[in-house]
Protein backbone atom coordinates (compact mmCIF):
# COMPACT_ATOMS: atom_id res chain seq x y z
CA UNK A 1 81.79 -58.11 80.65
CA UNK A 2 78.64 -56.36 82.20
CA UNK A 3 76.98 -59.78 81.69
CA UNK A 4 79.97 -61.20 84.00
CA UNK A 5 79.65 -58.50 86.77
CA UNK A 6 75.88 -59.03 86.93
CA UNK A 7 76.19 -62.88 87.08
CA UNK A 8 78.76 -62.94 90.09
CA UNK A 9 77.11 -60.11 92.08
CA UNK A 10 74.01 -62.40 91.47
CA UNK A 11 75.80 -65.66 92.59
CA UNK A 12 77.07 -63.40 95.75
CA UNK A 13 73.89 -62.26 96.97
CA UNK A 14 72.41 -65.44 96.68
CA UNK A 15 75.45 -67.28 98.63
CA UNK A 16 75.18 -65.32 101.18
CA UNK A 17 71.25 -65.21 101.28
CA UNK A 18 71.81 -69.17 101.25
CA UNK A 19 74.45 -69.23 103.88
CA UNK A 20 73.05 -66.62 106.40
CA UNK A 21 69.53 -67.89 106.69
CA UNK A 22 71.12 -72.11 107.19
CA UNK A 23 73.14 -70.07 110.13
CA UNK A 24 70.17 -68.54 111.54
CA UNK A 25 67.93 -72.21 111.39
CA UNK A 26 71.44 -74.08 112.59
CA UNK A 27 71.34 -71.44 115.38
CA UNK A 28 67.49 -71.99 116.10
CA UNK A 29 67.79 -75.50 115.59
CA UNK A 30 67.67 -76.20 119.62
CA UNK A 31 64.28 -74.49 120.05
CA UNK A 32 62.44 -77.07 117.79
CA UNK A 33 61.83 -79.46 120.07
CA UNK A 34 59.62 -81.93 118.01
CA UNK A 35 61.49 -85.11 116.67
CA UNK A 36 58.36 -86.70 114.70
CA UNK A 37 58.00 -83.97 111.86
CA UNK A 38 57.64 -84.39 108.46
CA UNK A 39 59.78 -81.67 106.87
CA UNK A 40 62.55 -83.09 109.56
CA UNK A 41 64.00 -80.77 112.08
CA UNK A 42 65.88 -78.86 110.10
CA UNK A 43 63.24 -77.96 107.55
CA UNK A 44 60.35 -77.78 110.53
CA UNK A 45 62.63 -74.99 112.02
CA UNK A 46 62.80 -72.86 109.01
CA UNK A 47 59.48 -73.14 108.31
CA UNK A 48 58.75 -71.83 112.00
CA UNK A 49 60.91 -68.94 111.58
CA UNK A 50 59.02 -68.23 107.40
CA UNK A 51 62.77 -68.97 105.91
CA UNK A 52 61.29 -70.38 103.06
CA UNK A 53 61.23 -67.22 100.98
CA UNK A 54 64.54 -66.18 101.75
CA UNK A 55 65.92 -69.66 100.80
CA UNK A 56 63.68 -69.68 97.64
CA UNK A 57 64.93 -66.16 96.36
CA UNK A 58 68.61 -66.88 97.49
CA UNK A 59 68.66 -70.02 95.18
CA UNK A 60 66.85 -67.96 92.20
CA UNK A 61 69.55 -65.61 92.46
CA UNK A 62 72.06 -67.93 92.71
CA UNK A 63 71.25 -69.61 89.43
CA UNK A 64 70.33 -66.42 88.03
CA UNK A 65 73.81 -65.49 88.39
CA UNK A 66 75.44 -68.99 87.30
CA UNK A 67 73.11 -68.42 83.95
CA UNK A 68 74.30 -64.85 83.88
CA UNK A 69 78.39 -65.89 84.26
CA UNK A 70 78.23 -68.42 81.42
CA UNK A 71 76.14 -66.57 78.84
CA UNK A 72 79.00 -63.65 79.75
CA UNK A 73 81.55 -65.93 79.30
CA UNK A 74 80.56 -68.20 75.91
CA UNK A 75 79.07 -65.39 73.85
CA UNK A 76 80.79 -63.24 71.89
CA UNK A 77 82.83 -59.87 72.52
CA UNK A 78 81.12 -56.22 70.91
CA UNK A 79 84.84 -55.87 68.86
């Protein structure tokens, strides 16, 4: 069970790492005024802003807690 708690906190924090720093680019998005970029302008604005990390760890966690969830859920009870 403590495997299960861990595994959605996990998936929680990284959701909401995920979600809040795509908000913050989205909202930035009209400041990046260069159209010929190779990341695109999406990617070019996080990069301007050093999102990278944030995305990076929010996705580790995220499957950190997906991992987590499943091993709680498939392996076998202490009783």
């Amino acid at each position: 069970m403590k495997k299960i708690l861990a595994g959605i906190g996990f998936e929680i924090t990284g959701v909401l790492m995920l979600l809040f720093s795509s908000l913050i680019a989205s909202m930035s998005l009209e400041n990046t005024t260069e159209w010929n970029t190779q990341l695109g302008r999406f990617w070019q604005t996080v990069s301007n802003l050093g999102l990278f990390p944030v995305f990076v760890t929010g996705a580790i966690l995220l499957i950190t807690g997906i991992a987590f969830s499943l091993w709680g859920v498939f392996s076998k009870s202490d009783k």
